[in-house]
Protein backbone atom coordinates (compact mmCIF):
# COMPACT_ATOMS: atom_id res chain seq x y z
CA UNK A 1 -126.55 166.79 46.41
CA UNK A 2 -126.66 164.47 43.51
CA UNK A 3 -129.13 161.72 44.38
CA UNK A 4 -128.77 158.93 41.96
CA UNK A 5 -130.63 155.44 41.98
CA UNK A 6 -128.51 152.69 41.06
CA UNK A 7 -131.06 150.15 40.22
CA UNK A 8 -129.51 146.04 39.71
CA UNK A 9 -132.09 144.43 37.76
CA UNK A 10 -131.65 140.90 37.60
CA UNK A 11 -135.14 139.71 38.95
CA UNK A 12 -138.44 140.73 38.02
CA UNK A 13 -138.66 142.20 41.92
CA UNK A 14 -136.38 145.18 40.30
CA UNK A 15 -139.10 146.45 38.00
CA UNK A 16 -140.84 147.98 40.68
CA UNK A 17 -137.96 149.25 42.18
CA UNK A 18 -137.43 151.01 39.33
CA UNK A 19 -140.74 152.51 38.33
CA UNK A 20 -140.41 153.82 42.27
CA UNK A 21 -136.99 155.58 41.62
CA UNK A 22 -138.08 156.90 38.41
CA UNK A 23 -141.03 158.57 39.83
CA UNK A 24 -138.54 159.71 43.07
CA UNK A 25 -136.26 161.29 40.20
CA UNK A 26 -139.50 162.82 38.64
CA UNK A 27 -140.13 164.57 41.97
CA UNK A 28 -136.96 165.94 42.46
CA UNK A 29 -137.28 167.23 39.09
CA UNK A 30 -140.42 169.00 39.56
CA UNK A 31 -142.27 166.96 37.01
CA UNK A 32 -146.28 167.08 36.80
CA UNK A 33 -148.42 163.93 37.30
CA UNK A 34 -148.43 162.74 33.51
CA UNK A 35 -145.05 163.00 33.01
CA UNK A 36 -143.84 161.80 35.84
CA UNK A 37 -146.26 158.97 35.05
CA UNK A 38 -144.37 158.87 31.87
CA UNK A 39 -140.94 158.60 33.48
CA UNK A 40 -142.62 155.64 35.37
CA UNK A 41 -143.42 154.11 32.04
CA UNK A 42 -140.49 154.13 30.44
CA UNK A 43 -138.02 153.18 33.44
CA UNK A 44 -140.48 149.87 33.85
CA UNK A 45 -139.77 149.23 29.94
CA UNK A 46 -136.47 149.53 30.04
CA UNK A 47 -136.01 147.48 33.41
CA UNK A 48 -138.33 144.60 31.86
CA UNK A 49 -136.26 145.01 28.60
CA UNK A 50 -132.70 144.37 30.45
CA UNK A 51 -134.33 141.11 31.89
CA UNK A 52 -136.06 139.76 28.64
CA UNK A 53 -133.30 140.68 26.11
CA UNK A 54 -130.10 140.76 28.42
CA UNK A 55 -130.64 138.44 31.66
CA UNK A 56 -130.32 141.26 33.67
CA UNK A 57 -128.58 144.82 33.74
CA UNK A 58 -128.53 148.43 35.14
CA UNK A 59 -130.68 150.96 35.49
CA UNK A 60 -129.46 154.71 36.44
CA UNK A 61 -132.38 157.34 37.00
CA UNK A 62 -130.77 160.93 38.12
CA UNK A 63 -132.22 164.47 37.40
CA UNK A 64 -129.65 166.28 35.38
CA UNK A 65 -128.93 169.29 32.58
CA UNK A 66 -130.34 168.98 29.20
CA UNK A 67 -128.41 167.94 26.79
CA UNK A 68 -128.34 171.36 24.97
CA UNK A 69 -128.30 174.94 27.04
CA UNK A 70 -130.20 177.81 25.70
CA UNK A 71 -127.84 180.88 26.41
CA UNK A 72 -128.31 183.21 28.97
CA UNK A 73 -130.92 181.60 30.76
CA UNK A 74 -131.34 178.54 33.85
CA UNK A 75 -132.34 175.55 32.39
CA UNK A 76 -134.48 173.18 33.84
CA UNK A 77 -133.48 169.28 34.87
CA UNK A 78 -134.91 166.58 33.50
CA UNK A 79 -135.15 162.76 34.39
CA UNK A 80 -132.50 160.76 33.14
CA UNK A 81 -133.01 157.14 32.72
CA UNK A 82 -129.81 154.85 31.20
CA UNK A 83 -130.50 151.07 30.94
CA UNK A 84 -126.99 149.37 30.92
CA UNK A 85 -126.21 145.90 29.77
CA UNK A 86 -123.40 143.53 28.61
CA UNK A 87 -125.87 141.20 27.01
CA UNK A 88 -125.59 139.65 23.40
CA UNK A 89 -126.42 143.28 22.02
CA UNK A 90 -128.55 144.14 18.99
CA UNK A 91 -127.94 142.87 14.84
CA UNK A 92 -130.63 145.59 13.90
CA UNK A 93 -130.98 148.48 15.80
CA UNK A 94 -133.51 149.90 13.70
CA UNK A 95 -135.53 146.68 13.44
CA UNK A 96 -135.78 146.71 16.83
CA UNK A 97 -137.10 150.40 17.61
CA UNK A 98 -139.76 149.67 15.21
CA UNK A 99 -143.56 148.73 17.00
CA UNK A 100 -144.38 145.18 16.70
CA UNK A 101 -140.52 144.15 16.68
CA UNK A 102 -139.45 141.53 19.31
CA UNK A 103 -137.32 138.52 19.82
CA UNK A 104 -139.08 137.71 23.08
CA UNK A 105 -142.35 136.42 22.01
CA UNK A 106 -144.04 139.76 23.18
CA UNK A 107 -145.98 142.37 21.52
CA UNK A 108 -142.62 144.27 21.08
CA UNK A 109 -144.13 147.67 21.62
CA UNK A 110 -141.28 148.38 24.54
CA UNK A 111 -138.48 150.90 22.66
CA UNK A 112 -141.00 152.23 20.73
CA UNK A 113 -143.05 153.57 22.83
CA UNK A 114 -140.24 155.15 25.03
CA UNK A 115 -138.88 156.70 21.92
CA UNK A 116 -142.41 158.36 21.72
CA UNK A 117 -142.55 159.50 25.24
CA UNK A 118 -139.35 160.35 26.13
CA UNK A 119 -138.05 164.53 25.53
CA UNK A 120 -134.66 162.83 23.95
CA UNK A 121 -134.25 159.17 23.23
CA UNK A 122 -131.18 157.02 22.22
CA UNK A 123 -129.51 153.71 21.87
CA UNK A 124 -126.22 152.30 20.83
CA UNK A 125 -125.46 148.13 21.30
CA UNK A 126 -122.87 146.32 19.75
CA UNK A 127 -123.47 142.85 18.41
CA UNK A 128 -121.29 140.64 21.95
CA UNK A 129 -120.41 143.61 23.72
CA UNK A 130 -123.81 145.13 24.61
CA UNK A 131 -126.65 147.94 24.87
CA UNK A 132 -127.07 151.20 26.09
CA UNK A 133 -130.75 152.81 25.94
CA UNK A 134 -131.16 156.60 26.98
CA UNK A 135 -134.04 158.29 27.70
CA UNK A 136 -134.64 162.31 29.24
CA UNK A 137 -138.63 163.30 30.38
CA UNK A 138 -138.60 166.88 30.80
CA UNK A 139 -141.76 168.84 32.24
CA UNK A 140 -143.47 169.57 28.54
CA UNK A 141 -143.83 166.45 26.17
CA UNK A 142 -142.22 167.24 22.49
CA UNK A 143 -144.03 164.29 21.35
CA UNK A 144 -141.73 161.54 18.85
CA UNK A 145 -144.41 161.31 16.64
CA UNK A 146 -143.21 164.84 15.55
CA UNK A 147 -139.88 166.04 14.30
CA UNK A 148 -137.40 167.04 17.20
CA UNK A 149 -136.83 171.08 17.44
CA UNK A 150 -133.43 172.06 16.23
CA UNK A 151 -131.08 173.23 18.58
CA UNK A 152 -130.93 176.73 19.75
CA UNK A 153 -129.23 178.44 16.59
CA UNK A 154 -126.32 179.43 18.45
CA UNK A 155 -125.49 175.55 20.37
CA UNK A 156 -122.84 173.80 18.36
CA UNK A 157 -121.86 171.08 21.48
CA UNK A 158 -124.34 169.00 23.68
CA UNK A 159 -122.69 167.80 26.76
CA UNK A 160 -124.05 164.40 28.87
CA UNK A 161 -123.19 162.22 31.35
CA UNK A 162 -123.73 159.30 34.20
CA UNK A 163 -123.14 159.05 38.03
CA UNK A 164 -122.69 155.93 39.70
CA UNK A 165 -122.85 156.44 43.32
CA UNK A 166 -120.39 153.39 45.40
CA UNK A 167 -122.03 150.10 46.82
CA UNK A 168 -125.75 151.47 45.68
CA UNK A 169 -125.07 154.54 48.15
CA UNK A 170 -128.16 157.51 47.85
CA UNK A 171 -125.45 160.23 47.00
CA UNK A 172 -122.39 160.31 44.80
CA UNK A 173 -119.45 162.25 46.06
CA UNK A 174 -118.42 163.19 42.29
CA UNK A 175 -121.18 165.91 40.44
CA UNK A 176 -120.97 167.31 36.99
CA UNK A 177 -122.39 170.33 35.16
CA UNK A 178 -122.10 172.95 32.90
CA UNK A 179 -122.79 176.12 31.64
CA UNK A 180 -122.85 178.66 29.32
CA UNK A 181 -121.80 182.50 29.09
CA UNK A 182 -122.09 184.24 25.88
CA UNK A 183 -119.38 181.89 23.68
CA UNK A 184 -118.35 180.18 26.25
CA UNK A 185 -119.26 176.61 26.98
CA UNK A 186 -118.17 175.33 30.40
CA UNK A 187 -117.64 171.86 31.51
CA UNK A 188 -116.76 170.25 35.03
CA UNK A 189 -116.92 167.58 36.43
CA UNK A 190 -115.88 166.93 40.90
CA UNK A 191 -115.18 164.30 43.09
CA UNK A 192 -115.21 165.52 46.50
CA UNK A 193 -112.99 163.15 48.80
CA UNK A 194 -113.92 160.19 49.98
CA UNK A 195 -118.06 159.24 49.24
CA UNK A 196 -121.11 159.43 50.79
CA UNK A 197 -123.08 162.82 51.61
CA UNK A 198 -119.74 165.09 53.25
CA UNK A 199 -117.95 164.29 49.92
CA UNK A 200 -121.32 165.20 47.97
CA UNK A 201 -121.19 168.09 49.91
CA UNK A 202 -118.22 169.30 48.18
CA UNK A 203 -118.98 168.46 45.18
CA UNK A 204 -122.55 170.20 45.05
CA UNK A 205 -120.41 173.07 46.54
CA UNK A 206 -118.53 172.78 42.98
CA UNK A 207 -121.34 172.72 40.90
CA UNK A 208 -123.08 175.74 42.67
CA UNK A 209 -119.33 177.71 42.41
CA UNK A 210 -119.18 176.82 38.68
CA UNK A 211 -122.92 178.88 38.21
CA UNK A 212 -121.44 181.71 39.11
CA UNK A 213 -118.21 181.83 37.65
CA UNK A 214 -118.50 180.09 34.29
CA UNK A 215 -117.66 183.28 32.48
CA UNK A 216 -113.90 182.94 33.77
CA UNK A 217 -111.45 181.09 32.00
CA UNK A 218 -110.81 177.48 33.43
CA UNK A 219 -107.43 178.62 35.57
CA UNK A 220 -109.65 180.93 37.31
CA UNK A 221 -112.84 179.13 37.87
CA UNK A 222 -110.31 177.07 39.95
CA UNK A 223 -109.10 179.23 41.85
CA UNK A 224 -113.23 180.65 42.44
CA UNK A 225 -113.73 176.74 43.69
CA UNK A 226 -110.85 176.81 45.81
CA UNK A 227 -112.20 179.28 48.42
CA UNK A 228 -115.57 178.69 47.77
CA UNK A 229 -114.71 174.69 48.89
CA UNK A 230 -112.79 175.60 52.17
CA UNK A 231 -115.79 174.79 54.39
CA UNK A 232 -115.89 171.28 52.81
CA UNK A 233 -113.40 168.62 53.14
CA UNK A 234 -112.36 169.51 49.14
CA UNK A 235 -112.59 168.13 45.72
CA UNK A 236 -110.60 166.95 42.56
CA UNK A 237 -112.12 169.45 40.02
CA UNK A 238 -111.51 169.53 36.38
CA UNK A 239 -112.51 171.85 34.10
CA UNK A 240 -112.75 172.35 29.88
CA UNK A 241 -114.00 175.56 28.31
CA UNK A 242 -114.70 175.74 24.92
CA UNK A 243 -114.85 178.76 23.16
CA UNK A 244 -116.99 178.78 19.47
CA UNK A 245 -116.20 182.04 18.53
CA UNK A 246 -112.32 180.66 17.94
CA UNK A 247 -112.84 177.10 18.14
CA UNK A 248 -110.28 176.39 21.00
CA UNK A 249 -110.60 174.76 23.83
CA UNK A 250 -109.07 175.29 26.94
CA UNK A 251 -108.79 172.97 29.87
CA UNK A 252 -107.16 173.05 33.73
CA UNK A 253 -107.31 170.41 36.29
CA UNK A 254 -106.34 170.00 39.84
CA UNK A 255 -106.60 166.43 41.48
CA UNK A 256 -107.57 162.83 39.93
CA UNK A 257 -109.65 163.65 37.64
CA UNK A 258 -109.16 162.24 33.80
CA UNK A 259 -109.67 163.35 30.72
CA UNK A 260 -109.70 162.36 27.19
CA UNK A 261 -109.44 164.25 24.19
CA UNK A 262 -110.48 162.61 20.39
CA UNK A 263 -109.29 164.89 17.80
CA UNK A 264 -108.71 163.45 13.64
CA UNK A 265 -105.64 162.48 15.40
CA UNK A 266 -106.58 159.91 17.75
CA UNK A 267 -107.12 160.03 21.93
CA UNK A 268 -104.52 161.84 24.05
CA UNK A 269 -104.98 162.93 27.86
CA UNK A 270 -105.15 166.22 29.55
CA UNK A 271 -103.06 166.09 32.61
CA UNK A 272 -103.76 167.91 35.69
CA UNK A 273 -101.83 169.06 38.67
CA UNK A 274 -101.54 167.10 41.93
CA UNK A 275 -103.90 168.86 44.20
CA UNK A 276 -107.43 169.07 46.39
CA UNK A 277 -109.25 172.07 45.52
CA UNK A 278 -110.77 173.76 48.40
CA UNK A 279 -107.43 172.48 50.74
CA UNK A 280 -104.22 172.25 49.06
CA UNK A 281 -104.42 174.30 45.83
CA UNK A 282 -101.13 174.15 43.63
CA UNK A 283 -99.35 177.80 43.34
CA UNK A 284 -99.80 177.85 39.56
CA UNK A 285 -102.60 176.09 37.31
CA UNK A 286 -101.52 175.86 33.35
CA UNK A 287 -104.31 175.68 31.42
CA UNK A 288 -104.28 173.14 28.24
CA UNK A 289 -105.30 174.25 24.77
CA UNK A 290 -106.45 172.37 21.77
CA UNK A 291 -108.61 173.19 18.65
CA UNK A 292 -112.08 171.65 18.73
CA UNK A 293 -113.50 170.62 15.49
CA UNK A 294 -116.75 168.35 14.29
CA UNK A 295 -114.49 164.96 15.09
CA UNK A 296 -113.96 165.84 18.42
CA UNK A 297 -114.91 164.44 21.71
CA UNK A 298 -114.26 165.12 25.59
CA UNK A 299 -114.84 162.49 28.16
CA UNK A 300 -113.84 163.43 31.62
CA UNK A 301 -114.35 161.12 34.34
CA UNK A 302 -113.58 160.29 37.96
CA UNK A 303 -110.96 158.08 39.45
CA UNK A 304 -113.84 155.68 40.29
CA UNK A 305 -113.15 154.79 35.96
CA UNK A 306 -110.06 152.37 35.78
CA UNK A 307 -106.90 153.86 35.49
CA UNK A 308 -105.89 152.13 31.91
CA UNK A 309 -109.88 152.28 30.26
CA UNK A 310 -109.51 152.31 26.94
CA UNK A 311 -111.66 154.88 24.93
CA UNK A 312 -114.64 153.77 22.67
CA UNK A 313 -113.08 152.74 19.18
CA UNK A 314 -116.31 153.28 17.65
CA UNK A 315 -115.75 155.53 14.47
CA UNK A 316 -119.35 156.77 14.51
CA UNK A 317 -119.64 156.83 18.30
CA UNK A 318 -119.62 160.56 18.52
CA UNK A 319 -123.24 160.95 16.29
CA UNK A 320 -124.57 159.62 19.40
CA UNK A 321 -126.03 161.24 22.95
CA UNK A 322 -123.35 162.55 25.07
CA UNK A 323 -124.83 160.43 28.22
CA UNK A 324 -125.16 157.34 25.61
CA UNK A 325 -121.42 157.83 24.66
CA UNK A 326 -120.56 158.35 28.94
CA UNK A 327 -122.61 155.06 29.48
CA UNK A 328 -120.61 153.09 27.34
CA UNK A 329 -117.25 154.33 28.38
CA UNK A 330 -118.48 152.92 31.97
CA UNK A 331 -120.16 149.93 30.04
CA UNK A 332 -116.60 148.50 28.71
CA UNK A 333 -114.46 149.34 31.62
CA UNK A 334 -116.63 147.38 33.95
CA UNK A 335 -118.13 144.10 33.83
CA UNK A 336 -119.92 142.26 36.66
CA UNK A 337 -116.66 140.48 37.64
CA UNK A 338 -114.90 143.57 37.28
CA UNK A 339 -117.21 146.57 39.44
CA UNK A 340 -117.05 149.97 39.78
CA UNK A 341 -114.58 151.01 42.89
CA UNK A 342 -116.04 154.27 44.01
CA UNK A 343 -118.16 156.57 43.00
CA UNK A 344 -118.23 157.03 39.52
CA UNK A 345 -118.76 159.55 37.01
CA UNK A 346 -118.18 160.32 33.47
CA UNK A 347 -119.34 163.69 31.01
CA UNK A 348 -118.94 164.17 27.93
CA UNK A 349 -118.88 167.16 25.29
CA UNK A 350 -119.39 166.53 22.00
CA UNK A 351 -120.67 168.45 19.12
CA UNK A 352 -123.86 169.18 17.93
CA UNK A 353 -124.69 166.81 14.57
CA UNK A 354 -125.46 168.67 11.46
CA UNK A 355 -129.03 168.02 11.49
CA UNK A 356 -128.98 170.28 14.95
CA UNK A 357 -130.54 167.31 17.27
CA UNK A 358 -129.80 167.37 20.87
């Protein structure tokens, strides 16, 4: 079930709480001693970074998929670690990643050093709005001080995301993953009814279905869910396929589940049909089409997201990580006055940048 650690830091009591959690996640994710040690490292960093820089923030450690699949094979989960603020944000991002950088009277070796330890680190803020840092430990160390290793030749989308579980819970009821089968790049995300562990249930049941029937188009990986889901109470499922042999993408829903779709054009929505998969299925599921290109970007997300979020207007937004792009869509349509309502969740596909970096 998807165990996530939703970690309030707004005392220095939280660091430790979140060095624990991180080395929970690092255990769940199989990791040896030194890097789960480095997970450790670099959730404390971030946690005493949110307090120094921001007065205070968020701190989500999960296991999940990398952010690239290598085809044809299982792929190991990593330790995700997303430090969420609405602080005063960043004037030089840069600057600040830099060793020796700080504007806390400290030795300003924080960022760095979890850009050097972490399998896949990133970090967007915006000057009054806020910062997002990302950071992935796998169970081998790349090593920053070398260049990153190019995607696997034939990957042209990453995909990413964040899970907020309701009121601090230990399980989400939403879950998303993906896979891949030969040219086809499959992307769901579930929010089995209710929250707490019977609706995480269902949604686990979703991600195990979608393993084993991600060759299918999306109209038929529903249907797969459906009866796979009756012993569960059920789930709003959505899924998008993208083929890269034709460069379409293809996408079916059933239930609450939203999705956004950024082409040259602008953001439009995918609609799905009224429905609980795994209880009361609709009698026909269309299936959506659009052509995917380098400018686009999918965000799908739970109903736990406002109903009326407005997508990131940041032009160069999709250069980023998937799971940095998911944490700010969840940044900006929250605030402290303004929280979450359920559990939460939010992937997103985007392409793969030229230079081929996860």
């Amino acid at each position: 079930m998807p165990r996530v650690w939703d970690v309030p830091v707004h005392d220095s009591t939280r660091v430790r709480d979140a060095r624990v959690a991180a080395e929970g996640a690092a255990a769940l994710a199989g990791l040896d001693g030194n890097r789960t040690a480095a997970a450790a490292l670099v959730a404390t960093e971030l946690a005493t970074n949110l307090l120094k820089h921001a007065k205070g923030g968020q701190l989500l450690i999960e296991t999940v998929p990398p952010p690239v699949l290598p085809a044809g094979q299982a792929a190991a989960s990593v330790v995700q670690i997303a430090a969420i603020d609405h602080g005063p944000g960043m004037a030089d991002v840069p600057a600040a990643l830099r060793d020796g950088f700080s504007t806390a009277s400290t030795l300003g070796a924080g960022l760095g050093a979890c850009r050097r330890i972490a399998d896949d680190f990133d970090l967007h803020s915006a000057p009054g709005r806020g910062t997002v840092a990302l950071a992935r430990i796998g169970t081998a160390a790349r090593g920053r001080s070398h260049a990153t290793p190019p995607a696997p030749a034939a990957a042209t989308v990453r995909a990413g995301g964040v899970n907020i579980p309701f009121a601090g819970g230990e399980f989400s009821g939403d879950a998303w993953a993906w896979v891949r089968s030969g040219h086809r790049t499959t992307l769901m995300l579930a929010d089995g009814l209710g929250h707490g562990p019977d609706a995480a249930q269902a949604s686990s049941a979703a991600v195990e279905a979608l393993r084993r029937s991600g060759h299918l188009p999306p109209a038929e990986v529903l249907r797969y869910l459906d009866a796979e889901l009756r012993p569960t109470r059920g789930a709003a499922v959505a899924v998008a396929q993208l083929d890269t042999e034709t460069g379409q993408l293809t996408f079916s829903g059933i239930g609450n589940i939203g999705a956004r779709l950024r082409t040259g054009e602008g953001w439009r929505p995918l609609l799905s049909r009224p429905g609980i998969v795994g209880a009361h299925r609709p009698t026909t599921i269309p299936e959506h089409r659009a052509t995917w290109g380098a400018d686009c970007l999918l965000v799908l997300h739970s109903d736990g997201l406002p109903s009326r979020w407005t997508p990131p207007a940041d032009a160069c937004l999709a250069s980023f990580d998937p799971a940095v792009i998911a944490s700010v869509t969840v940044r900006d349509a929250s605030s402290s006055a303004r929280p979450v309502r359920d559990d939460t969740a939010v992937a997103v596909l985007s392409p793969v940048p030229p230079d081929g970096t996860p």
